[in-house]
Structures are given as C-alpha cells and as structure tokens.
PDB file of N, CA and C in Angstrom:
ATOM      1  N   UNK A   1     -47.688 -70.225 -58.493  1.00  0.00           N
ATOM      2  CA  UNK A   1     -46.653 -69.462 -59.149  1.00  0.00           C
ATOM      3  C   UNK A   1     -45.355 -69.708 -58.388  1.00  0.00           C
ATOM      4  N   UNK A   2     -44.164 -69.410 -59.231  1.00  0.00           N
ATOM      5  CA  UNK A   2     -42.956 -70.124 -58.688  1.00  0.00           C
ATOM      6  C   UNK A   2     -42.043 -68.821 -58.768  1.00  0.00           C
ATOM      7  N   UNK A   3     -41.345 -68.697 -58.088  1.00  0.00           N
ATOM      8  CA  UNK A   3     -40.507 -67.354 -57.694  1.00  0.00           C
ATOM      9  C   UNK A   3     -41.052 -66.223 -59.141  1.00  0.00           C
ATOM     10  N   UNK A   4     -42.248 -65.885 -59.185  1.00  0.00           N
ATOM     11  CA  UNK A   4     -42.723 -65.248 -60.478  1.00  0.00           C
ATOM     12  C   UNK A   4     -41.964 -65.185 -62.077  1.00  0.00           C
ATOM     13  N   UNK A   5     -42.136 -66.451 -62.010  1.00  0.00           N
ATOM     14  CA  UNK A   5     -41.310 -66.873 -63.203  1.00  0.00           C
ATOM     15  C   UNK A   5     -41.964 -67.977 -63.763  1.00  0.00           C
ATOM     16  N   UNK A   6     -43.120 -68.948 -62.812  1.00  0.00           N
ATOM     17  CA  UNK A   6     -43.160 -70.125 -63.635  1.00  0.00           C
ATOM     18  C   UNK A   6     -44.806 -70.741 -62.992  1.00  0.00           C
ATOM     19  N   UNK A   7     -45.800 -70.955 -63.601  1.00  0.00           N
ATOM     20  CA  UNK A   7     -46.914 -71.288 -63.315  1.00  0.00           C
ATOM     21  C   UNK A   7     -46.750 -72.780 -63.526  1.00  0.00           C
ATOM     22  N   UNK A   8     -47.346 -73.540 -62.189  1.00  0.00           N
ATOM     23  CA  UNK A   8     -47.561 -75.001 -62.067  1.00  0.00           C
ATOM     24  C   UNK A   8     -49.015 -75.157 -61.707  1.00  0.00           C
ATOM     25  N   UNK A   9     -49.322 -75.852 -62.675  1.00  0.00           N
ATOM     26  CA  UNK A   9     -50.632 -76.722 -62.770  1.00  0.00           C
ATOM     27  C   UNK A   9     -50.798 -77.646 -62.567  1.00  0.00           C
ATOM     28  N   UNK A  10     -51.338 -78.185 -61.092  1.00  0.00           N
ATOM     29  CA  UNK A  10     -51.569 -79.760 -60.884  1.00  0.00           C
ATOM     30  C   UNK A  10     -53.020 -80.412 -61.384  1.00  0.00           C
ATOM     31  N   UNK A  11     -52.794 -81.574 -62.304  1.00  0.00           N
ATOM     32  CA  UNK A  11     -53.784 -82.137 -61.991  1.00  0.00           C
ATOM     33  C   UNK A  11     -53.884 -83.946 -61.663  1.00  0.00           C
ATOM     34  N   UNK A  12     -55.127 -84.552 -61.660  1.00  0.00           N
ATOM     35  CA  UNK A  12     -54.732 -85.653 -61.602  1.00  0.00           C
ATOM     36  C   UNK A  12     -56.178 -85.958 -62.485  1.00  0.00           C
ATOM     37  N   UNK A  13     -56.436 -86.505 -63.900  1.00  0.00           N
ATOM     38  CA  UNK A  13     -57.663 -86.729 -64.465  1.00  0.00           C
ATOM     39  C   UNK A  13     -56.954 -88.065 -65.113  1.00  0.00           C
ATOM     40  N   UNK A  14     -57.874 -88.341 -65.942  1.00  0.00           N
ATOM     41  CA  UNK A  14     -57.989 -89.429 -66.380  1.00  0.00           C
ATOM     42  C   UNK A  14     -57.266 -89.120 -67.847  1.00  0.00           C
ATOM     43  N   UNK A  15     -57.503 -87.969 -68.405  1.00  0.00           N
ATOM     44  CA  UNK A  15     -56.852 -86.851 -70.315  1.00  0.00           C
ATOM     45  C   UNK A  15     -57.642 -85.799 -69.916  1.00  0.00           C
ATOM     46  N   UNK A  16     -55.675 -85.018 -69.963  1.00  0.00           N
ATOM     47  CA  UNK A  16     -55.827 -83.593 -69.853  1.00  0.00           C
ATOM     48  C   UNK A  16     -56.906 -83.591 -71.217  1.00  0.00           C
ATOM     49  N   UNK A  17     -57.734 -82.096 -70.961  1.00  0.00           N
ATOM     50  CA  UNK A  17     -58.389 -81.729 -72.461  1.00  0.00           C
ATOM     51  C   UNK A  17     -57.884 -80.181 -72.420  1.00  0.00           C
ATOM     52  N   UNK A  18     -58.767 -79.835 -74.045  1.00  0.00           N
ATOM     53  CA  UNK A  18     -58.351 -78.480 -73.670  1.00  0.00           C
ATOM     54  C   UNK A  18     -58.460 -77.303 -73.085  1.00  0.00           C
ATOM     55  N   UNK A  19     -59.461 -77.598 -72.012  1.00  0.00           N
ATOM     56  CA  UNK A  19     -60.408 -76.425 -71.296  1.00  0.00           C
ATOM     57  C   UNK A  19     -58.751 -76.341 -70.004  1.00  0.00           C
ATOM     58  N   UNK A  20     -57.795 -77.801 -69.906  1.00  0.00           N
ATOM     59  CA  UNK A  20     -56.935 -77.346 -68.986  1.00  0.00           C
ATOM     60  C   UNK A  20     -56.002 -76.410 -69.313  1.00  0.00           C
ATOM     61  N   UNK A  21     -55.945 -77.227 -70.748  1.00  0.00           N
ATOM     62  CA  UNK A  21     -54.748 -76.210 -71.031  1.00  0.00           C
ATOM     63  C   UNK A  21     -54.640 -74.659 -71.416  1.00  0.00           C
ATOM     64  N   UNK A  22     -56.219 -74.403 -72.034  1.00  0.00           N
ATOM     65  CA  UNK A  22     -56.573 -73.068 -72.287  1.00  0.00           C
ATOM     66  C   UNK A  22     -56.650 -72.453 -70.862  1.00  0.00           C
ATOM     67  N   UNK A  23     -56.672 -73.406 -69.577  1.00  0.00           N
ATOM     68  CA  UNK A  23     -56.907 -72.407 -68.068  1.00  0.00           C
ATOM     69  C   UNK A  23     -55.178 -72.451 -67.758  1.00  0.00           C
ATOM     70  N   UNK A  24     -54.307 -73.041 -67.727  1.00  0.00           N
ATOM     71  CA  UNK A  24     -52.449 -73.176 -67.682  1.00  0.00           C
ATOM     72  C   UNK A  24     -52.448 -71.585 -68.368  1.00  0.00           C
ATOM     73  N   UNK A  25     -52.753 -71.387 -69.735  1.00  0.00           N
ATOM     74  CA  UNK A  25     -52.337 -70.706 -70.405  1.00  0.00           C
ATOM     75  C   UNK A  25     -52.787 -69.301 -70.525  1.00  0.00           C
ATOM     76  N   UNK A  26     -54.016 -69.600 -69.967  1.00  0.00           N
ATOM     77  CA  UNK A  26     -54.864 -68.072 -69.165  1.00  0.00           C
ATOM     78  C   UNK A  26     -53.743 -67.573 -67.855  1.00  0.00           C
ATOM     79  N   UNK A  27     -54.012 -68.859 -67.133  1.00  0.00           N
ATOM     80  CA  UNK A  27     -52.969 -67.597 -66.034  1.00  0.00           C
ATOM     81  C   UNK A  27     -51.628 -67.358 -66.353  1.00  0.00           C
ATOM     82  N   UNK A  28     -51.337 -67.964 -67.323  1.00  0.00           N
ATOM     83  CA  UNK A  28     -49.537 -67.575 -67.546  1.00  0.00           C
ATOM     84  C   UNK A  28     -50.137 -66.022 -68.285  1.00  0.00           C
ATOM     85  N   UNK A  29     -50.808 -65.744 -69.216  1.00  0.00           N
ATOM     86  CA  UNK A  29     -51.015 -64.435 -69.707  1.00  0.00           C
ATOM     87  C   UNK A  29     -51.777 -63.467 -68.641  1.00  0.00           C
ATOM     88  N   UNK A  30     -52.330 -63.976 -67.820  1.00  0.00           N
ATOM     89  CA  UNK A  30     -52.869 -62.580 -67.100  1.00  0.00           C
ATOM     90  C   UNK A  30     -52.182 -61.899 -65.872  1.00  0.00           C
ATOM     91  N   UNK A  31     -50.941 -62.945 -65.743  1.00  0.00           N
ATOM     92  CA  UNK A  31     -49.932 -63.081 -64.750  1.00  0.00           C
ATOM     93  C   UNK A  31     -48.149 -62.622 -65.124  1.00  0.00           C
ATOM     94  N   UNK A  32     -48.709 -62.762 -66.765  1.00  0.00           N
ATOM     95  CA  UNK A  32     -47.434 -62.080 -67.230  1.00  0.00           C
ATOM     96  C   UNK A  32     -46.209 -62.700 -66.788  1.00  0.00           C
ATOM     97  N   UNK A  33     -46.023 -63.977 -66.860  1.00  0.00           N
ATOM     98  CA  UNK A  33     -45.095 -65.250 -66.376  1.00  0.00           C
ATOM     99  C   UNK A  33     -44.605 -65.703 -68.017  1.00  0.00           C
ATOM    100  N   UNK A  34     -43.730 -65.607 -67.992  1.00  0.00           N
ATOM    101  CA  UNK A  34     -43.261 -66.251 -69.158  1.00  0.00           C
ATOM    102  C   UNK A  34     -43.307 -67.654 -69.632  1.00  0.00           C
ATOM    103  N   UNK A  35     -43.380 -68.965 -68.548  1.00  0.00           N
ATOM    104  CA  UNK A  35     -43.801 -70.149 -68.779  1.00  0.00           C
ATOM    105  C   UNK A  35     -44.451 -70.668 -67.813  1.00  0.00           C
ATOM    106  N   UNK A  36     -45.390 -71.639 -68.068  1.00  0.00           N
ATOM    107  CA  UNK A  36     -46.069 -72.748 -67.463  1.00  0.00           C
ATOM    108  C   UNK A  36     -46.044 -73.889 -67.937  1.00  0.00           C
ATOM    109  N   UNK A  37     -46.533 -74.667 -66.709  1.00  0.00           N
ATOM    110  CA  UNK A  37     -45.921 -76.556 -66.459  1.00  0.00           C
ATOM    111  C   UNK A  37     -47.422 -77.145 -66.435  1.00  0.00           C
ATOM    112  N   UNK A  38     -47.868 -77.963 -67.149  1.00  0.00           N
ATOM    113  CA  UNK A  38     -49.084 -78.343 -66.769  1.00  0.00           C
ATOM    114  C   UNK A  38     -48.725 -80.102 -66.208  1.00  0.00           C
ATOM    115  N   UNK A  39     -49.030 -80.135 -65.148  1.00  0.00           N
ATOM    116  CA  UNK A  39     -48.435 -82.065 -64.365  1.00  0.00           C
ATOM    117  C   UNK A  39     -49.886 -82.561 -64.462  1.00  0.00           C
ATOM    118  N   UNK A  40     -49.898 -83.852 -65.127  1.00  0.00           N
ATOM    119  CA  UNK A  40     -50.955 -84.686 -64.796  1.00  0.00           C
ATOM    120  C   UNK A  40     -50.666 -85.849 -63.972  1.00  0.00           C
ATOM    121  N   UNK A  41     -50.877 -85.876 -62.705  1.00  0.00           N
ATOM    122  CA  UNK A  41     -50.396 -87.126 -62.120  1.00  0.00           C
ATOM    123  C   UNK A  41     -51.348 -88.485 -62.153  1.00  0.00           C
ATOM    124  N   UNK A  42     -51.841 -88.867 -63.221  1.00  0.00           N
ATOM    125  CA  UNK A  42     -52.730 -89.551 -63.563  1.00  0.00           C
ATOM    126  C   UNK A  42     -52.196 -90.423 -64.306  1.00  0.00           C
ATOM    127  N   UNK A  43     -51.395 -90.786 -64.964  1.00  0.00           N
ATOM    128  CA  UNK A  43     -50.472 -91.271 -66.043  1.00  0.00           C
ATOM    129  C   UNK A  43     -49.668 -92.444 -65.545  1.00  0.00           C
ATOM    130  N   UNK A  44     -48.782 -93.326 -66.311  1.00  0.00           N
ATOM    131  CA  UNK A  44     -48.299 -94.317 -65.524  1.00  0.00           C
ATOM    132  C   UNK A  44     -46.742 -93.765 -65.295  1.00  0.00           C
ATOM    133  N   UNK A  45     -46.347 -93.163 -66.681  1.00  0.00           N
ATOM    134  CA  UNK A  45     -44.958 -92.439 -66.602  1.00  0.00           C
ATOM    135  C   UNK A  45     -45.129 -90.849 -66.540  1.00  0.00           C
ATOM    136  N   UNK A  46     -44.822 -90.105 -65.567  1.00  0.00           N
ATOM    137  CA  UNK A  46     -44.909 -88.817 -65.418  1.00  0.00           C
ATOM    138  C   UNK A  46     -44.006 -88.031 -66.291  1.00  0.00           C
ATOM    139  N   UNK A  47     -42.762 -88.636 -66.532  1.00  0.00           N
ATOM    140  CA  UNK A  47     -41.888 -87.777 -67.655  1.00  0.00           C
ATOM    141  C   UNK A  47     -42.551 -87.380 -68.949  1.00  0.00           C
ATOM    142  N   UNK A  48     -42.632 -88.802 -69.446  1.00  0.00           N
ATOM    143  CA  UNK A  48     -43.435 -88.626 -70.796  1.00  0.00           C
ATOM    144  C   UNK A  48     -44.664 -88.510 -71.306  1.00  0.00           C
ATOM    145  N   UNK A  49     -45.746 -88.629 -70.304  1.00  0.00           N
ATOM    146  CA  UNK A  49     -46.925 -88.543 -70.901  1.00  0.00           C
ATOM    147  C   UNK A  49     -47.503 -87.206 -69.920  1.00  0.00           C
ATOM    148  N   UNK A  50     -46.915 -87.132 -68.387  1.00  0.00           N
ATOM    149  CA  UNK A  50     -47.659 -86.400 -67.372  1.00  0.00           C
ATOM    150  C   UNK A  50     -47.732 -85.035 -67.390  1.00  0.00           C
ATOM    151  N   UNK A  51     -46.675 -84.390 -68.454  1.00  0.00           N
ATOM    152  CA  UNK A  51     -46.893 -83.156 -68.489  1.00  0.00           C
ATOM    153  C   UNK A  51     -46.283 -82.377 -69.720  1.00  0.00           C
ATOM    154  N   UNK A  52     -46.263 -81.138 -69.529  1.00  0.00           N
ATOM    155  CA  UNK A  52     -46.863 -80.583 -70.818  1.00  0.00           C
ATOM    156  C   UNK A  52     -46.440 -78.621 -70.557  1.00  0.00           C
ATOM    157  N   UNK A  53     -45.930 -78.336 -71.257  1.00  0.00           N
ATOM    158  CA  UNK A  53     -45.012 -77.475 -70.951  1.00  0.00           C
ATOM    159  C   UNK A  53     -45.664 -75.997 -72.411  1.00  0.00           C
ATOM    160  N   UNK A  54     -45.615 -74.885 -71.542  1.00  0.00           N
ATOM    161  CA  UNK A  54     -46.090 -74.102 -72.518  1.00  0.00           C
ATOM    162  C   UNK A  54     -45.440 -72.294 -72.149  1.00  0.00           C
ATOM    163  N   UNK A  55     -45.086 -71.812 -73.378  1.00  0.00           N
ATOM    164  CA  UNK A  55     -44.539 -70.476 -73.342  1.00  0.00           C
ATOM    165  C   UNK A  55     -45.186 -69.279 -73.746  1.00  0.00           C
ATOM    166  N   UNK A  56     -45.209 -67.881 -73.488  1.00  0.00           N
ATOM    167  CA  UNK A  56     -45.883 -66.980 -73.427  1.00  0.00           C
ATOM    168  C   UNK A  56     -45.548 -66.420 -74.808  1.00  0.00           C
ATOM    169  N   UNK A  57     -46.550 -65.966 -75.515  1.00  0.00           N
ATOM    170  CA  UNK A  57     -46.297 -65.646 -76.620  1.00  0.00           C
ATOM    171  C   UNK A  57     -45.386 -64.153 -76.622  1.00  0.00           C
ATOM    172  N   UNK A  58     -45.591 -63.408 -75.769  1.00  0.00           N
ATOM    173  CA  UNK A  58     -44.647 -62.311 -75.130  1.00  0.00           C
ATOM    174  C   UNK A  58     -43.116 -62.649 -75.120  1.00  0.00           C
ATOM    175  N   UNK A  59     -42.815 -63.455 -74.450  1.00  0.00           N
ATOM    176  CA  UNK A  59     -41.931 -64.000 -74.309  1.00  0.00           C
ATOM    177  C   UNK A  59     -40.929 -64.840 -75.382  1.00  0.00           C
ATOM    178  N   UNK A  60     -41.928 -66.047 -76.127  1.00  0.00           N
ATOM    179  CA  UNK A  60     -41.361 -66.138 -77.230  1.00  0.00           C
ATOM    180  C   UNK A  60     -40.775 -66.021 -78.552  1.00  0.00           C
ATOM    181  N   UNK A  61     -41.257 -64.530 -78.052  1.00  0.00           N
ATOM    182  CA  UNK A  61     -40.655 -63.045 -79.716  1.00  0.00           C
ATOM    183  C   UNK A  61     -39.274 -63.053 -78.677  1.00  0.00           C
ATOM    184  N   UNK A  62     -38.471 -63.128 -77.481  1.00  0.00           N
ATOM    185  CA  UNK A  62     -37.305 -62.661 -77.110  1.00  0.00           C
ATOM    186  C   UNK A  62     -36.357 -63.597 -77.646  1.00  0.00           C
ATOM    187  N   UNK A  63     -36.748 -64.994 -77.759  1.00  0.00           N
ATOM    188  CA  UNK A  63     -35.493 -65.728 -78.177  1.00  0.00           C
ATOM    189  C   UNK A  63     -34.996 -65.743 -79.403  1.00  0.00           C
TER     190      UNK A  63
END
C-alpha cells in the first residue's frame, strides 16, 4: 500500500490470469483504497503490456 491511497501488485509470471486480478482487486476493497496497479514484470515492454490498472467501485460513483 502506498501513502493509503494506492495498492501495488508485483508480479513476475509468464499471463497475468484472473485469480491475480480478482486478488489486486480484493485488497483494494477490503482496504478501502480507491485504486490499484497490478505490474507484471514478465513482459518485454512494461508500459504496455506489464500492467494493468484498476478502480474501486466506491470510488468510481465520485467522478
């Protein structure tokens, strides 16, 4: 967790699936964090393929 504002998820696999992203998205809700970062450092380009970005459904009724 990042100044309680932002959950980072490292991993390094071969393809994220969805058991990661359903666990990113578990602790952003039980933690009450408005966003999380999921990094796969497994990838050849980290911008575009390595990660994966997700918002709290709490949160996304404010904007």
């Amino acid at each position: 967790m990042v100044e309680h504002a932002i959950i980072v998820e490292i991993k390094s696999v071969e393809e994220l699936h969805k058991i990661h992203k359903a666990q990113t998205m578990n602790y952003m809700n039980l933690l009450k964090v408005p966003k999380s970062i999921l990094i796969n450092f497994n990838v050849y380009n980290l911008y575009s393929e390595g990660t994966e970005t997700f918002v709290s459904k709490d949160f996304e009724k404010l904007s």
